[in-house]
C-alpha atoms as a PDB file:
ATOM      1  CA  UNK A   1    -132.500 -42.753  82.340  1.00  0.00           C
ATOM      2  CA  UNK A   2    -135.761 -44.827  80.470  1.00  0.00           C
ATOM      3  CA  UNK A   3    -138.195 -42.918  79.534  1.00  0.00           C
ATOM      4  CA  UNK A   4    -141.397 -44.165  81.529  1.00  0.00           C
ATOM      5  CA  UNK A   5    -144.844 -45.651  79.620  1.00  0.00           C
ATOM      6  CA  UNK A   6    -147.563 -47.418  80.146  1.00  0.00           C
ATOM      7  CA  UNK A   7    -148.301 -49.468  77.359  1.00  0.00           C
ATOM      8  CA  UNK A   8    -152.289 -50.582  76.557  1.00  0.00           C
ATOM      9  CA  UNK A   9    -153.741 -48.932  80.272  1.00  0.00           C
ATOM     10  CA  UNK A  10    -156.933 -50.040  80.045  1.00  0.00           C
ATOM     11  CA  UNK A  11    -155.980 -53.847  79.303  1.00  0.00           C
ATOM     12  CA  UNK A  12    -153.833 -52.926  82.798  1.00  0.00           C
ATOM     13  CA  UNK A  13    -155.157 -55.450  85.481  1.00  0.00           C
ATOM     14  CA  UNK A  14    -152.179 -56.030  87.826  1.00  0.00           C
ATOM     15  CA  UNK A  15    -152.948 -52.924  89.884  1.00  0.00           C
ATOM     16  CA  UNK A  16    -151.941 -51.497  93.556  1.00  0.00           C
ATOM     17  CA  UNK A  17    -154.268 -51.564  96.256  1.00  0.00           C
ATOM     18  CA  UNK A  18    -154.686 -48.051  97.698  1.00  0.00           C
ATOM     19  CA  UNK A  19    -157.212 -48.376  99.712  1.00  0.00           C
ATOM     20  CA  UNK A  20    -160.902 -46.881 100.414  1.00  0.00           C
ATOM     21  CA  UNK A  21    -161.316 -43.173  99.499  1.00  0.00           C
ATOM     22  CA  UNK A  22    -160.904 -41.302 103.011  1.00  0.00           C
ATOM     23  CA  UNK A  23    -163.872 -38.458 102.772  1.00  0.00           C
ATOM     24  CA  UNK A  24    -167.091 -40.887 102.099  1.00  0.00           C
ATOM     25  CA  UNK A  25    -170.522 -39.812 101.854  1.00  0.00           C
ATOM     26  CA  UNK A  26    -172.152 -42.726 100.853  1.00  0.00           C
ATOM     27  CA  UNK A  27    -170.675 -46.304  99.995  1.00  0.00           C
ATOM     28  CA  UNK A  28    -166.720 -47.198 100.293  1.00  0.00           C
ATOM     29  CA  UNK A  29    -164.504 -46.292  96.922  1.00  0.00           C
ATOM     30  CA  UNK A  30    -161.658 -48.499  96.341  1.00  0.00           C
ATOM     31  CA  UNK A  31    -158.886 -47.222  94.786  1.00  0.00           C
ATOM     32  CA  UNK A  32    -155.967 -48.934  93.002  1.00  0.00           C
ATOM     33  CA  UNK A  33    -153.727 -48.125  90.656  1.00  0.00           C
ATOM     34  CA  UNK A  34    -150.244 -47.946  88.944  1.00  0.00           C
ATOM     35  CA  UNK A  35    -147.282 -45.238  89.410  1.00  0.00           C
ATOM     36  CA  UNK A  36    -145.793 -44.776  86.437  1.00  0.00           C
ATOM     37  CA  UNK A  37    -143.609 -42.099  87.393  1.00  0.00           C
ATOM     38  CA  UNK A  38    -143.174 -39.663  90.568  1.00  0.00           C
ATOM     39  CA  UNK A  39    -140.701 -36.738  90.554  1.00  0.00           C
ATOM     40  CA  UNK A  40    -138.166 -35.415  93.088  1.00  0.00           C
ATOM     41  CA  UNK A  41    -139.766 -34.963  96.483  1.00  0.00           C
ATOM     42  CA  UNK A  42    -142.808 -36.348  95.168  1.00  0.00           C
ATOM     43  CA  UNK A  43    -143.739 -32.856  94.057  1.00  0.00           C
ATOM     44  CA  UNK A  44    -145.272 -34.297  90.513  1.00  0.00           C
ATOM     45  CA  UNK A  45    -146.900 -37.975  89.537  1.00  0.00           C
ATOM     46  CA  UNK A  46    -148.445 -39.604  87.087  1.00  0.00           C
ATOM     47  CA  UNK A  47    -150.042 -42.933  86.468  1.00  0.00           C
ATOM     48  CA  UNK A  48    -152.992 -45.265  86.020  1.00  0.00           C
ATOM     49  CA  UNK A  49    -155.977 -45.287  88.862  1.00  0.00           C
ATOM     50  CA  UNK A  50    -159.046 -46.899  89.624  1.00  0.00           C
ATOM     51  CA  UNK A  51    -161.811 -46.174  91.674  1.00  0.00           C
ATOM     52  CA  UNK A  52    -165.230 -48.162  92.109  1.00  0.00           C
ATOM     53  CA  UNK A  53    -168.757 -46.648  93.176  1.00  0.00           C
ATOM     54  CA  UNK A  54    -169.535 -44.688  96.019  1.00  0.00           C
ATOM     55  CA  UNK A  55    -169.633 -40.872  96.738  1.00  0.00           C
ATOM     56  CA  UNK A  56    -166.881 -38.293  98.753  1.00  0.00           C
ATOM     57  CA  UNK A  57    -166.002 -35.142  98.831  1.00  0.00           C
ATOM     58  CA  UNK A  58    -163.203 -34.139  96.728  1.00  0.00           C
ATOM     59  CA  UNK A  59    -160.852 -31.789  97.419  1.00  0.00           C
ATOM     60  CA  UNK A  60    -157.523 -31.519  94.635  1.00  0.00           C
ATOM     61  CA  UNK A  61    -154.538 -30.322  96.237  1.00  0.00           C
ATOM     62  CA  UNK A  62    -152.099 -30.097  93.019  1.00  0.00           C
ATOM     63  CA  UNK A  63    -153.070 -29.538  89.408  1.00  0.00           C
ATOM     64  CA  UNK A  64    -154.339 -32.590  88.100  1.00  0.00           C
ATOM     65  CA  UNK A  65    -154.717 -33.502  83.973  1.00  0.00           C
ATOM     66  CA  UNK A  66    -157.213 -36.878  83.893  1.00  0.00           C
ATOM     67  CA  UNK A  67    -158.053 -38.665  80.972  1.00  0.00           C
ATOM     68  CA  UNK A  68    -160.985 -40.807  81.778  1.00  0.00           C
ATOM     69  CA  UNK A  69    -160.850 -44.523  80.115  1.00  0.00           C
ATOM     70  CA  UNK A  70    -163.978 -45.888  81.014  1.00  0.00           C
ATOM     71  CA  UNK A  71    -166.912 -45.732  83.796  1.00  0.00           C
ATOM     72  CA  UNK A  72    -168.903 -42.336  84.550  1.00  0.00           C
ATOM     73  CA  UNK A  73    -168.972 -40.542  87.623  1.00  0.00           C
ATOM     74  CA  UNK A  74    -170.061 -36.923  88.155  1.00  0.00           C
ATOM     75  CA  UNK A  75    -168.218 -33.970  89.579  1.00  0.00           C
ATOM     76  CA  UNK A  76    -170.154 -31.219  91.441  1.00  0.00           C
ATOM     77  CA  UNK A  77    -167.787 -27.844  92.156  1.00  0.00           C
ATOM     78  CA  UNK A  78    -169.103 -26.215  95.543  1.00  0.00           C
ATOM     79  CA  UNK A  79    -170.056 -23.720  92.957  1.00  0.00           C
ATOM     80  CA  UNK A  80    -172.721 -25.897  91.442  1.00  0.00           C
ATOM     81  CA  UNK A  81    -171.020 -26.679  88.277  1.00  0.00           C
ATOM     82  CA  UNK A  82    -171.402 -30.103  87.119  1.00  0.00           C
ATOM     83  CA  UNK A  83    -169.038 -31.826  85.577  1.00  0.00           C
ATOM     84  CA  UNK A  84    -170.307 -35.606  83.899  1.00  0.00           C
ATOM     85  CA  UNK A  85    -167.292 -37.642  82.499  1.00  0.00           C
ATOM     86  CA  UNK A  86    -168.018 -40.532  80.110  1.00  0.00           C
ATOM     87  CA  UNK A  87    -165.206 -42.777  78.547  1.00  0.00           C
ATOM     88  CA  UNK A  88    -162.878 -41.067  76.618  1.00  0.00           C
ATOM     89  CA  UNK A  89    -162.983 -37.608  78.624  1.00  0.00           C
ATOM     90  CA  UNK A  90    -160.412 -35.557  78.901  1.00  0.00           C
ATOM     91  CA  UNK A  91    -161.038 -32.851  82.217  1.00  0.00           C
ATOM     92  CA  UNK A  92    -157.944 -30.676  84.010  1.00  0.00           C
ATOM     93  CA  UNK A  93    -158.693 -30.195  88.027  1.00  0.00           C
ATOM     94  CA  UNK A  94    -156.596 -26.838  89.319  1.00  0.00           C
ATOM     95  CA  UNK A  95    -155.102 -26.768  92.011  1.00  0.00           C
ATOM     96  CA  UNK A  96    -157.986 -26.438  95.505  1.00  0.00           C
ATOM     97  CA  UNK A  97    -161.234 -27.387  93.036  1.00  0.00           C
ATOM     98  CA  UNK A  98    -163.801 -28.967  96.003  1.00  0.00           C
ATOM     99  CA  UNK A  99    -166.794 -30.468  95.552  1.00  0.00           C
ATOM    100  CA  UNK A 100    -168.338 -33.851  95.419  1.00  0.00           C
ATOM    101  CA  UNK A 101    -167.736 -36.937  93.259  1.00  0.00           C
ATOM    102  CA  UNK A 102    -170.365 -39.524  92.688  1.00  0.00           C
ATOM    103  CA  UNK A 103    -168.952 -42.736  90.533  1.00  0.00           C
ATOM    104  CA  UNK A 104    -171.570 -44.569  88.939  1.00  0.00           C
ATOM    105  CA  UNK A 105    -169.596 -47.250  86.832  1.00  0.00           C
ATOM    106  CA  UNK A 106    -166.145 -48.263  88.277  1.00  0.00           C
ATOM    107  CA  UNK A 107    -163.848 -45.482  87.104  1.00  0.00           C
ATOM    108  CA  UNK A 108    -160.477 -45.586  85.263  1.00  0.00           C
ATOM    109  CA  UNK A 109    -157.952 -42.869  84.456  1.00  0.00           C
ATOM    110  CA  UNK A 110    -154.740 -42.205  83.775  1.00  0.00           C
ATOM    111  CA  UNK A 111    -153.533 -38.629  84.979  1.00  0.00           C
ATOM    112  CA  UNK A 112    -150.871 -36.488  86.310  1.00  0.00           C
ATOM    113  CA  UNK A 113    -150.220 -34.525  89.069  1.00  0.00           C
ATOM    114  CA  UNK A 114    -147.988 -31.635  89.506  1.00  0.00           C
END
């Protein structure tokens, strides 16, 4: 077995389409992206993903580790908590956070899912 890597992410342009987020408020979010690796049963993944403007509710089914490259976008917890990433942020999602997510600037991260 190879150990998986991603080598220079943000100079990463051959992505995957994965389509238009599917809980829009306002605008349509493309995402695309890169798998770098998924484990057995799909139960953990982790990769490179895009997303352009627009706003949706956000609901995070699995932990989820992000490290922002570049864009902003704002998370707001149904709590009220807000949450504004900038390039080079670092932000960990547990498992059933909901709220909102409003990109500004076309997003990218690389993260991972377990």
């Amino acid at each position: 077995m190879t150990t998986p890597i991603m080598q220079s992410p943000l100079a990463i342009t051959d992505l995957v389409d994965w389509g238009v987020i599917p809980t829009m408020i306002e605008g349509e979010s493309r995402t695309s992206g890169r798998l770098l690796h998924k484990g057995p049963e799909g139960r953990s993944e982790c990769g490179l993903w895009v997303c352009t403007p627009g706003k949706w509710h956000c609901h995070v089914t699995r932990d989820e580790f992000c490290h922002f490259l570049e864009g902003r976008c704002t998370y707001v917890h149904e709590s009220g908590e807000v949450i504004e990433i900038e390039p080079d942020t670092a932000a960990f999602f547990p498992q059933d956070w909901k709220g909102v997510c409003t990109v500004h600037e076309t997003i990218k991260k690389v993260y991972m899912i377990r």
